[in-house]
PDB file of N, CA and C in Angstrom:
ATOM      1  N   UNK A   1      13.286   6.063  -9.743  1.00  0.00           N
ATOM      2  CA  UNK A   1      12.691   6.238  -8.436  1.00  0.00           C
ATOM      3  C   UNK A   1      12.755   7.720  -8.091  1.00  0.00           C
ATOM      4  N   UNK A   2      11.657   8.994  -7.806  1.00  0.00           N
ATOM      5  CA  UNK A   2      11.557   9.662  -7.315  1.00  0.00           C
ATOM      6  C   UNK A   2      11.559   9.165  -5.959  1.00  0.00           C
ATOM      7  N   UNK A   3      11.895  10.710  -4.886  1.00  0.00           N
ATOM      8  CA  UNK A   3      11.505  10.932  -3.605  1.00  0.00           C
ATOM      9  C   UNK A   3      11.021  12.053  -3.336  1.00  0.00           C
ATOM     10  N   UNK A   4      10.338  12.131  -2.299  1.00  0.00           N
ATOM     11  CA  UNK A   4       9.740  13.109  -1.753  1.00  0.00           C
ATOM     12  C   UNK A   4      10.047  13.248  -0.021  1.00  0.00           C
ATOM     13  N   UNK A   5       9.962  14.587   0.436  1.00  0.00           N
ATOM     14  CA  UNK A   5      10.283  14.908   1.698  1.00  0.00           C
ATOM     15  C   UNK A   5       9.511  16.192   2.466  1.00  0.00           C
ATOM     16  N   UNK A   6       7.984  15.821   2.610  1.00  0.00           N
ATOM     17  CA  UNK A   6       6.950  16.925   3.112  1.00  0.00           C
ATOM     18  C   UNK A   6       7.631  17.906   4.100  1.00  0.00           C
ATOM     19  N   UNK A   7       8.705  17.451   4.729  1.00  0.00           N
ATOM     20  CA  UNK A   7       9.135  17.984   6.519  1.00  0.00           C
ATOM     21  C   UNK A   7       7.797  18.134   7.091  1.00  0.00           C
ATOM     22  N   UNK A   8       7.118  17.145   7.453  1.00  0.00           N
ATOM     23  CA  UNK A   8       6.150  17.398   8.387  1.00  0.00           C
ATOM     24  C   UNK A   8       4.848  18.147   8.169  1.00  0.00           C
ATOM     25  N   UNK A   9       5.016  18.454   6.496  1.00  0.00           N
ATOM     26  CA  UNK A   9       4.267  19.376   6.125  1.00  0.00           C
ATOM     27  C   UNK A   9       2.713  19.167   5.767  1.00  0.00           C
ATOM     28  N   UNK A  10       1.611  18.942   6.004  1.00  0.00           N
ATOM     29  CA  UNK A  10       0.457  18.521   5.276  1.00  0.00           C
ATOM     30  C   UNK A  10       0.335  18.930   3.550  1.00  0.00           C
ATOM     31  N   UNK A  11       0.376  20.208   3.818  1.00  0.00           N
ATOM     32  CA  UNK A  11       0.460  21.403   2.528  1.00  0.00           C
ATOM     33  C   UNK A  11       1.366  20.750   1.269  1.00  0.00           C
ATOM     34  N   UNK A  12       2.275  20.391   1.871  1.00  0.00           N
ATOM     35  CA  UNK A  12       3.887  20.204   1.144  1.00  0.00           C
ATOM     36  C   UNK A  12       3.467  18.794   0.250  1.00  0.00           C
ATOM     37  N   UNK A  13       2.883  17.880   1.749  1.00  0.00           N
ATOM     38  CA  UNK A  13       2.786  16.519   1.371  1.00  0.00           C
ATOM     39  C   UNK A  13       1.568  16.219   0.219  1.00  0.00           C
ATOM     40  N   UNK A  14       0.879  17.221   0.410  1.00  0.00           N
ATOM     41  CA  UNK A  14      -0.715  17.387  -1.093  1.00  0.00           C
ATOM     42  C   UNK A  14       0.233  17.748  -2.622  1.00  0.00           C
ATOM     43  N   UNK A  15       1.058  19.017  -2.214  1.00  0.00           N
ATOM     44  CA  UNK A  15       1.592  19.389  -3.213  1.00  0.00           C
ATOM     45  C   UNK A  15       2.959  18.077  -4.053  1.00  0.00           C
ATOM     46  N   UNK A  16       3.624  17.556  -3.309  1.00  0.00           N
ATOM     47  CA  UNK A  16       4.418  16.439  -3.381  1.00  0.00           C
ATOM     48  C   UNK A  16       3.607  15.096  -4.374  1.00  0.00           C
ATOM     49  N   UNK A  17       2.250  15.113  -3.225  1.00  0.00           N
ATOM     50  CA  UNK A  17       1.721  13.919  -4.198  1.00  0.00           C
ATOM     51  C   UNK A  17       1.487  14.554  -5.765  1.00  0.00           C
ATOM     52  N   UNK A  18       0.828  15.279  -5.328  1.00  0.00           N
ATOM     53  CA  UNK A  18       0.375  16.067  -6.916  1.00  0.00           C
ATOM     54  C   UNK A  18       0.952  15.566  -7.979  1.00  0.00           C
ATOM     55  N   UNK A  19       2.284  16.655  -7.125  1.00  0.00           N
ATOM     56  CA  UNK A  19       3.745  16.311  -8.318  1.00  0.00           C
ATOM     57  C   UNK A  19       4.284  14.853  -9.194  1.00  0.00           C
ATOM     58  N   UNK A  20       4.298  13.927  -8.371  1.00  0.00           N
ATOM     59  CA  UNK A  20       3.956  12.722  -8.583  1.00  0.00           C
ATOM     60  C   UNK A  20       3.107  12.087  -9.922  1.00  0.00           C
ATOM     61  N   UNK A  21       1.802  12.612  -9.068  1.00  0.00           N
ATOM     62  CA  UNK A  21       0.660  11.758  -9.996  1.00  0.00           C
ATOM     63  C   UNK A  21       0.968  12.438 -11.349  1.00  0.00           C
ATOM     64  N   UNK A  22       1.320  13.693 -11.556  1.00  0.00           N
ATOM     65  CA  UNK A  22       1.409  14.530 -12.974  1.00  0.00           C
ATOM     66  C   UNK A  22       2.464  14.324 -13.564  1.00  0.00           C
ATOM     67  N   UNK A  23       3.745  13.848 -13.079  1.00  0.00           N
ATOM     68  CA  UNK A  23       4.776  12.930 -13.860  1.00  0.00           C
ATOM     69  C   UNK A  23       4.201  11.477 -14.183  1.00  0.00           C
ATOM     70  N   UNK A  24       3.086  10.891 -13.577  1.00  0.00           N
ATOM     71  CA  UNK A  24       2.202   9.448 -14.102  1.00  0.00           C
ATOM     72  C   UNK A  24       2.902   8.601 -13.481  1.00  0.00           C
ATOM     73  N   UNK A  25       3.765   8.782 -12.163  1.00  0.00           N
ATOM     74  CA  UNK A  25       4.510   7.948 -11.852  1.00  0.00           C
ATOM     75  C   UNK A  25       3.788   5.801 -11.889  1.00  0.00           C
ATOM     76  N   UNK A  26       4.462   5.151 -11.759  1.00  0.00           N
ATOM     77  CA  UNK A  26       3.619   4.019 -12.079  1.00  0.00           C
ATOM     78  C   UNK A  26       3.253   3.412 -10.418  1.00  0.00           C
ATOM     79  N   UNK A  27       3.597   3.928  -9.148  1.00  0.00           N
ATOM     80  CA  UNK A  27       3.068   3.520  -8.505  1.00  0.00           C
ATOM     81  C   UNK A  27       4.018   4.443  -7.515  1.00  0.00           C
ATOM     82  N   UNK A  28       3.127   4.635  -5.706  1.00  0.00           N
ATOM     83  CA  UNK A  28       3.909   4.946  -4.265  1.00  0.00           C
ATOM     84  C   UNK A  28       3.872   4.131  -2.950  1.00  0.00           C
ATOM     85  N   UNK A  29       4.887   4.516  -2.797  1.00  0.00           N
ATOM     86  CA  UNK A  29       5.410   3.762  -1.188  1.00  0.00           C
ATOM     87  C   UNK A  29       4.586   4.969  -0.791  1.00  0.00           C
ATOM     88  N   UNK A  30       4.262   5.683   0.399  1.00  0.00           N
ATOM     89  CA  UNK A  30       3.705   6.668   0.784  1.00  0.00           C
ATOM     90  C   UNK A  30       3.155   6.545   2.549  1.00  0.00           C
ATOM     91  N   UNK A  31       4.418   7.496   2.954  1.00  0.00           N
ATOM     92  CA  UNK A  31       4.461   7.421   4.574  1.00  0.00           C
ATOM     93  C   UNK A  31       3.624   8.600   4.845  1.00  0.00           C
ATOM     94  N   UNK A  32       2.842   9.239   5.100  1.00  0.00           N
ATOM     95  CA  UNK A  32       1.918  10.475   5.362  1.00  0.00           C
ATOM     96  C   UNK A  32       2.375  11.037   6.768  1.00  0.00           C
ATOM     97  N   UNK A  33       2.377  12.331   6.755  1.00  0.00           N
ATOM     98  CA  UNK A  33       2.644  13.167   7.735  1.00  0.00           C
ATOM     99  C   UNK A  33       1.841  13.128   9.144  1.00  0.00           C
ATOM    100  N   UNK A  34       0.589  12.956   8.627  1.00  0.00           N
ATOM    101  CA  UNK A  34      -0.194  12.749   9.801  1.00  0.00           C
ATOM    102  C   UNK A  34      -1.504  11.555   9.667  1.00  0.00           C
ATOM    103  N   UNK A  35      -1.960  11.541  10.393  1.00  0.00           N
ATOM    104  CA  UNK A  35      -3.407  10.152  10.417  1.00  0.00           C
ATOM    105  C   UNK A  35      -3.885  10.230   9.141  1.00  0.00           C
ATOM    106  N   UNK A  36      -4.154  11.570   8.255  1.00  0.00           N
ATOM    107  CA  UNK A  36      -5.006  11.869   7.529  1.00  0.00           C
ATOM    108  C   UNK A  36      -4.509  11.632   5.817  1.00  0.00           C
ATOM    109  N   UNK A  37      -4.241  10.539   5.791  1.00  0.00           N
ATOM    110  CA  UNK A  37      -3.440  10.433   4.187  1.00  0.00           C
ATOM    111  C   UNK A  37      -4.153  11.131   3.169  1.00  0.00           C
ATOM    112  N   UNK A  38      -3.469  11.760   1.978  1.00  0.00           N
ATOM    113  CA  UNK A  38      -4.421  11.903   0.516  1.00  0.00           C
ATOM    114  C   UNK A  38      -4.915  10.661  -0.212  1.00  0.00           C
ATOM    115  N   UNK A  39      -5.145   9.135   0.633  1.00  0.00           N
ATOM    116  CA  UNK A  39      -5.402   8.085  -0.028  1.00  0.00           C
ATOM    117  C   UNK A  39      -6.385   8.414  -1.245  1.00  0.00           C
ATOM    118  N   UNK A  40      -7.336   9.027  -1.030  1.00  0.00           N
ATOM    119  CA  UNK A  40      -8.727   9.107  -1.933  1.00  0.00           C
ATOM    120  C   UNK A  40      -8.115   9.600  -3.712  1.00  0.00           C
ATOM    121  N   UNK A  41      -6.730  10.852  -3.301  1.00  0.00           N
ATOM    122  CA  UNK A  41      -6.497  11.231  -4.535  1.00  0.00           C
ATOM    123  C   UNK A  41      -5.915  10.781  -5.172  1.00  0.00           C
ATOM    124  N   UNK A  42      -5.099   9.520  -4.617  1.00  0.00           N
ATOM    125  CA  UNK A  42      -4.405   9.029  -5.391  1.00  0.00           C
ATOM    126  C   UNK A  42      -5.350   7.662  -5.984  1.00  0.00           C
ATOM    127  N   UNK A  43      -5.868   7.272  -5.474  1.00  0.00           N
ATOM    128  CA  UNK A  43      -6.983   6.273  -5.707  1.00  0.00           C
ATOM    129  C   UNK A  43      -7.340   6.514  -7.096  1.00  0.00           C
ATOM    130  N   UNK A  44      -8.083   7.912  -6.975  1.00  0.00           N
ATOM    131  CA  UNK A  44      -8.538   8.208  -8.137  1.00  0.00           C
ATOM    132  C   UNK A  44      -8.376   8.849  -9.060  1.00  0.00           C
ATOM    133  N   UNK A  45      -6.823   8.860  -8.975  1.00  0.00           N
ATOM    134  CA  UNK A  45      -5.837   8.924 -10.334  1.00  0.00           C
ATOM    135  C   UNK A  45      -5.736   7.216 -11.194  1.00  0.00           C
ATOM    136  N   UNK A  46      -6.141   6.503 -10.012  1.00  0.00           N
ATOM    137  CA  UNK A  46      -5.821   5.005 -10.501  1.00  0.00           C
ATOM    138  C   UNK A  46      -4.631   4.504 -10.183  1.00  0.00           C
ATOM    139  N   UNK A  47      -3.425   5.186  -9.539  1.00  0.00           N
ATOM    140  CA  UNK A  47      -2.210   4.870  -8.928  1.00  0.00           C
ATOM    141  C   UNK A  47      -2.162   3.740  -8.243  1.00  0.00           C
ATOM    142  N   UNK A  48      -1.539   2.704  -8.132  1.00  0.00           N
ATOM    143  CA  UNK A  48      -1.261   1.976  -7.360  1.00  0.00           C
ATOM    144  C   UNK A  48      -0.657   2.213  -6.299  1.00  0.00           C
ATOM    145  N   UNK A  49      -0.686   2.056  -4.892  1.00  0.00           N
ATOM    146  CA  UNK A  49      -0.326   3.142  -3.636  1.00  0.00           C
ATOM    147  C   UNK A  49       0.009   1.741  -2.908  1.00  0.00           C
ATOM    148  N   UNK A  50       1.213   1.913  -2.152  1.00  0.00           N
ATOM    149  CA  UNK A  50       1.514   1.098  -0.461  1.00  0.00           C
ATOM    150  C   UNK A  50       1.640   1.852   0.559  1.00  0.00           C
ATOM    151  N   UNK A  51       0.634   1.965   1.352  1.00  0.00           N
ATOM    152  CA  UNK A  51       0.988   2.928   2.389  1.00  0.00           C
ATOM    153  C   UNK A  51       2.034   2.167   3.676  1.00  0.00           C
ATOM    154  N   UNK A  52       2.890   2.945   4.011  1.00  0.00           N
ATOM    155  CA  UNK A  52       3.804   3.029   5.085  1.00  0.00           C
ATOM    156  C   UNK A  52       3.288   2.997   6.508  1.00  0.00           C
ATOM    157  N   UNK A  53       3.261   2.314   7.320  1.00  0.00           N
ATOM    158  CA  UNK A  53       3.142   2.680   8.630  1.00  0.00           C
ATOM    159  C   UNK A  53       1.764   3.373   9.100  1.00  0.00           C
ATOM    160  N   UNK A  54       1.347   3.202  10.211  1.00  0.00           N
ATOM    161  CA  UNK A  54       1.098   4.548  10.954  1.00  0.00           C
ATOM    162  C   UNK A  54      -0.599   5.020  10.648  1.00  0.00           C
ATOM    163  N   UNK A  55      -1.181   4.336   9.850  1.00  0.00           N
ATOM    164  CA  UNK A  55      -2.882   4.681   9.216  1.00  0.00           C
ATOM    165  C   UNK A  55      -3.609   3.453   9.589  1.00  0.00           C
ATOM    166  N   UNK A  56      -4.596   3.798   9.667  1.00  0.00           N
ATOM    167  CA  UNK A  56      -5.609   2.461   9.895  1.00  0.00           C
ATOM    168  C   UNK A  56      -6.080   1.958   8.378  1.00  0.00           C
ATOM    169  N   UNK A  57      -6.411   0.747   8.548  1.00  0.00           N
ATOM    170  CA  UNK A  57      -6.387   0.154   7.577  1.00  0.00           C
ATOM    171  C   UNK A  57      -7.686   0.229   6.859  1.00  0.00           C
ATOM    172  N   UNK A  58      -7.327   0.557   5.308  1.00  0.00           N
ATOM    173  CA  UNK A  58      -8.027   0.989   4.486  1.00  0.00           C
ATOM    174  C   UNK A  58      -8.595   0.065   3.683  1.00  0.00           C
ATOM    175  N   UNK A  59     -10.099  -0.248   3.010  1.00  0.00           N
ATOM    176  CA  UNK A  59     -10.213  -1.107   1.682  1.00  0.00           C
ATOM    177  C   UNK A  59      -9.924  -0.775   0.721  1.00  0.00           C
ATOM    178  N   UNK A  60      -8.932  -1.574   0.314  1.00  0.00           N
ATOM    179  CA  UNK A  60      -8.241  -1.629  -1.141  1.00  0.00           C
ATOM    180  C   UNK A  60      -7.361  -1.188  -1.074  1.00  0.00           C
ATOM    181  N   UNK A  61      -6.510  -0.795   0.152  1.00  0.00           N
ATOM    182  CA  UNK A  61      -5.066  -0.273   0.109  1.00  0.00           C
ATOM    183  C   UNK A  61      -4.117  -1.325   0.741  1.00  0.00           C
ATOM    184  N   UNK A  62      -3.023  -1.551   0.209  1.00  0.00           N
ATOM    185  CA  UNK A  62      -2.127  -2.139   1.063  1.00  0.00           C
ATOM    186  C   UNK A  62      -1.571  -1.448   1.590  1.00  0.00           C
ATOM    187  N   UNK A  63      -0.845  -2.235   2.446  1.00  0.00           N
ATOM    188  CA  UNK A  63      -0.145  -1.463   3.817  1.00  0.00           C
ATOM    189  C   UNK A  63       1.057  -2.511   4.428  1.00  0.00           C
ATOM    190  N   UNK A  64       2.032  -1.857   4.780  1.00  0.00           N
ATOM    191  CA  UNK A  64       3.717  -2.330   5.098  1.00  0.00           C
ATOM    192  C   UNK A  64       3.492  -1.782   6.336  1.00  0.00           C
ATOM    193  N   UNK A  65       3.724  -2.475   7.295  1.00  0.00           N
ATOM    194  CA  UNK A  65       3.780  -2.086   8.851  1.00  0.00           C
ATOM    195  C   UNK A  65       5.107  -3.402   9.134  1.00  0.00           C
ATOM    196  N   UNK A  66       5.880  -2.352   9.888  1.00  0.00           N
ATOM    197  CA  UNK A  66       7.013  -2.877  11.002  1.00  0.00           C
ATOM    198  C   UNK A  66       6.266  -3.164  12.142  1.00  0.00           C
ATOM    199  N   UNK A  67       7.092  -4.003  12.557  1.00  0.00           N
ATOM    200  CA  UNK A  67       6.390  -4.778  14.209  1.00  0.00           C
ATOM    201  C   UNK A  67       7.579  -3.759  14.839  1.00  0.00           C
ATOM    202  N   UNK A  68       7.970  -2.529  15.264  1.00  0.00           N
ATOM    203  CA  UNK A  68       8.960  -1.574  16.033  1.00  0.00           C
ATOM    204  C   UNK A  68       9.384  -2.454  17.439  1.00  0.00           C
ATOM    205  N   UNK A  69       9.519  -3.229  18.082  1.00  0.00           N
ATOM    206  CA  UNK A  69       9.532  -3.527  19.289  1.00  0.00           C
ATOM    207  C   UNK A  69      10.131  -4.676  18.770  1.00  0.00           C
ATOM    208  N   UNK A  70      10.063  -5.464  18.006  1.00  0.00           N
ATOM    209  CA  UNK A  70      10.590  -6.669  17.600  1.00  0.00           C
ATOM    210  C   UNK A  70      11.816  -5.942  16.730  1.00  0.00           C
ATOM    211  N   UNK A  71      11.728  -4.939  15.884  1.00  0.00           N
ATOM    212  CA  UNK A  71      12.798  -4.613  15.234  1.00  0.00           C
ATOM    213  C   UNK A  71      13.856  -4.160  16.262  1.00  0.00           C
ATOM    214  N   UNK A  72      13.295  -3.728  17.245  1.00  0.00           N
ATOM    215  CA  UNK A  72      14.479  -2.885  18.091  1.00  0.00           C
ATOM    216  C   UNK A  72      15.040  -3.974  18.819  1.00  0.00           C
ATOM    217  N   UNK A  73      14.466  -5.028  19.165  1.00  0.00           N
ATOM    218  CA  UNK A  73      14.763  -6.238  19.977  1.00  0.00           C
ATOM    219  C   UNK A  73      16.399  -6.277  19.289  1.00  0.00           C
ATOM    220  N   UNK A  74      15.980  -7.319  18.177  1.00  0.00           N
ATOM    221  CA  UNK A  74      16.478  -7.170  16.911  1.00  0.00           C
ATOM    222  C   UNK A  74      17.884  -6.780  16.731  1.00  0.00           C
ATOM    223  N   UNK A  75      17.757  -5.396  16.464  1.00  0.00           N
ATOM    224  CA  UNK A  75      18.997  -4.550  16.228  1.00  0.00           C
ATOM    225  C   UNK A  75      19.829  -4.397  17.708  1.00  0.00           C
ATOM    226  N   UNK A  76      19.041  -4.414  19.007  1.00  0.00           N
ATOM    227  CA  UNK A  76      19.589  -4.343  20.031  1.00  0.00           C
ATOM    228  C   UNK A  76      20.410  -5.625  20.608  1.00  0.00           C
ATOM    229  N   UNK A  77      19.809  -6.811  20.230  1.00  0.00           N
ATOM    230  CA  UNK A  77      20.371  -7.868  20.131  1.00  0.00           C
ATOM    231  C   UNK A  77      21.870  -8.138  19.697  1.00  0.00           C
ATOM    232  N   UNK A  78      21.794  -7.868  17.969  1.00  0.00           N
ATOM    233  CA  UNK A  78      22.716  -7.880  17.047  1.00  0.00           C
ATOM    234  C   UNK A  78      24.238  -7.408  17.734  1.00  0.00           C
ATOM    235  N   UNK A  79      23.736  -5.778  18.022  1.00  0.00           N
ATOM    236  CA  UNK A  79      24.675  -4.899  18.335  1.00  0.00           C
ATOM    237  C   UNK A  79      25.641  -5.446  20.000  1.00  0.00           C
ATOM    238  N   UNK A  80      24.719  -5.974  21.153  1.00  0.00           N
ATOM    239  CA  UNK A  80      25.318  -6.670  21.894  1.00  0.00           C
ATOM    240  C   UNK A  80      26.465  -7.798  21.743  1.00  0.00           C
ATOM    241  N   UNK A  81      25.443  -8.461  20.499  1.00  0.00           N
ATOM    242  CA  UNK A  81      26.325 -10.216  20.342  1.00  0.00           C
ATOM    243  C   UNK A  81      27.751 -10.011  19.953  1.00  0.00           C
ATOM    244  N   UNK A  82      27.949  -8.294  19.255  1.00  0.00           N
ATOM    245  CA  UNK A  82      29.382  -7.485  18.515  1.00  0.00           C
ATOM    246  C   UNK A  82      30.284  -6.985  19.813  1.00  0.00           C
ATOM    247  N   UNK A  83      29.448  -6.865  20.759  1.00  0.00           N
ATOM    248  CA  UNK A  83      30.336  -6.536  21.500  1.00  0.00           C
ATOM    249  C   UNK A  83      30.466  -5.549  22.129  1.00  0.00           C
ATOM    250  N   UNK A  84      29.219  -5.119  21.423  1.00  0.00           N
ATOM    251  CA  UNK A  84      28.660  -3.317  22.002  1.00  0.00           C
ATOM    252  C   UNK A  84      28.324  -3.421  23.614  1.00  0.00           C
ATOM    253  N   UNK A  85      28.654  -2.481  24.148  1.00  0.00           N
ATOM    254  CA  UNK A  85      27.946  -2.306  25.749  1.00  0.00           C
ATOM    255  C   UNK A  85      27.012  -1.523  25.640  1.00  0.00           C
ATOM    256  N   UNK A  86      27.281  -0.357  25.281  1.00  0.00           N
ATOM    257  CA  UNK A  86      26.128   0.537  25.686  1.00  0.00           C
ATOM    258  C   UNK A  86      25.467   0.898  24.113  1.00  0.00           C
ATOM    259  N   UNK A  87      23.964   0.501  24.466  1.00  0.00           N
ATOM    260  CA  UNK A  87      23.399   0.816  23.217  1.00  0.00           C
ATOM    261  C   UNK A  87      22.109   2.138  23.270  1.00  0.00           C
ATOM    262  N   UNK A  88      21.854   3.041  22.204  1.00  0.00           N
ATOM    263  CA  UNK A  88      21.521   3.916  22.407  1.00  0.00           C
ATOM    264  C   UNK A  88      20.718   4.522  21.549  1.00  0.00           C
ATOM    265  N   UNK A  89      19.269   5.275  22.229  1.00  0.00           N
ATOM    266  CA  UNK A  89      18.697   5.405  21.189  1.00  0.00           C
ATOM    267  C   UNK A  89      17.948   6.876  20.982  1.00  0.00           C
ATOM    268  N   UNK A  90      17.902   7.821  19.339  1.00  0.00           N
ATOM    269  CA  UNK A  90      17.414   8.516  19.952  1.00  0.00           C
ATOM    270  C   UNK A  90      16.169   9.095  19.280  1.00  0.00           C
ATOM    271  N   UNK A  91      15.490   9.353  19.304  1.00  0.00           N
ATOM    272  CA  UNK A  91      14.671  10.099  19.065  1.00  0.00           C
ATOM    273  C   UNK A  91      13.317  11.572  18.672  1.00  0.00           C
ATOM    274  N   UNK A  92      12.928  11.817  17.682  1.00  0.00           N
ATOM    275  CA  UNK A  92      12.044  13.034  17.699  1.00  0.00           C
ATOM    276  C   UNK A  92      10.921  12.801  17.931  1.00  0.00           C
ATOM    277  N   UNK A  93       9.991  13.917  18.751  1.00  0.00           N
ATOM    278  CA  UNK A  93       9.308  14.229  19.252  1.00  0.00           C
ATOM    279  C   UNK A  93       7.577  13.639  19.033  1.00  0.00           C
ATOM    280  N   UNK A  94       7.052  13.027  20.078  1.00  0.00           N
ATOM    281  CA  UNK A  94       6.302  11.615  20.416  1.00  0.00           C
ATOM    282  C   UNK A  94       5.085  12.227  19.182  1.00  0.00           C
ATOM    283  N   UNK A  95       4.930  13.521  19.075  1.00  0.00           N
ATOM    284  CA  UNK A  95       4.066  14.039  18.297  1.00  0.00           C
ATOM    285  C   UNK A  95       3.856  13.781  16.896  1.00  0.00           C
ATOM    286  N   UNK A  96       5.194  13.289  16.222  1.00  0.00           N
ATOM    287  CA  UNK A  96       5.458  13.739  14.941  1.00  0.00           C
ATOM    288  C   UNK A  96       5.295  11.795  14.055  1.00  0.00           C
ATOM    289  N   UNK A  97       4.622  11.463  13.565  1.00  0.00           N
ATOM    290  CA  UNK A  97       4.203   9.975  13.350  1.00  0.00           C
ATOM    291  C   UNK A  97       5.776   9.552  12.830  1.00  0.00           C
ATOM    292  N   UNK A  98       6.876  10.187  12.059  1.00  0.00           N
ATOM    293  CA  UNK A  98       7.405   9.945  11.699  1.00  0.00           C
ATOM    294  C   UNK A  98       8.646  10.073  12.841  1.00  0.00           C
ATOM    295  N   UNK A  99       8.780  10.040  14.187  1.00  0.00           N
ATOM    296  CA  UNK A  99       9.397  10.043  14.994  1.00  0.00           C
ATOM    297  C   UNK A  99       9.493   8.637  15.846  1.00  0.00           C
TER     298      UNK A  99
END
C-alpha cells in the first residue's frame, strides 16, 4: 500500500497521481483536493479508481461516501453511553473539502 499527501495542493495532487500510475500501481482510493479530480487521467491509464467523498458522481467511477451527520450521531452517541460529558469537536477551515 502506497500513500499520498497533496497538503491541499492541486499541483502536488497531479504530480502524486502521476507517481502512482508510473509505479503501475493496481488500483486508488483517491480523496482529491478540490471539486476538480484528475479522474480522466487515471481512467486512461486503465487504473481502477474509488473516489473518496466530496465529487459528483461520475460514469464509470465508483464512489465511497460517508453519511457525516449519521457518523457523528454515532460517535457522539458511543462516547456519551462511556460516560463522557462533554464532547468535542474540532475542525479546519469550511473551505478546504478535506476539513
Amino acid at each position: 500500500m502506497l500513500l499520498g499527501d497533496a497538503g491541499d495542493d492541486p499541483k502536488r495532487e497531479l504530480e502524486l497521481i502521476q507517481g502512482l500510475l508510473n509505479r503501475q500501481v493496481d488500483g486508488l482510493f483517491y480523496n482529491s483536493v478540490d471539486r476538480h479530480p484528475y479522474i480522466e487521467i487515471i481512467k486512461a491509464r486503465g487504473t481502477p479508481l474509488v473516489m473518496l467523498e466530496r465529487v459528483e458522481p461520475q460514469p464509470d467511477v465508483s464512489m465511497l461516501r460517508v453519511n457525516e451527520l449519521q457518523a457523528a450521531w454515532q460517535v457522539t452517541s458511543h462516547l456519551l453511553s462511556h460516560g463522557y460529558q462533554q464532547v468535542w469537536m474540532i475542525s479546519g477551515p469550511t473551505e478546504m473539502l478535506n476539513a
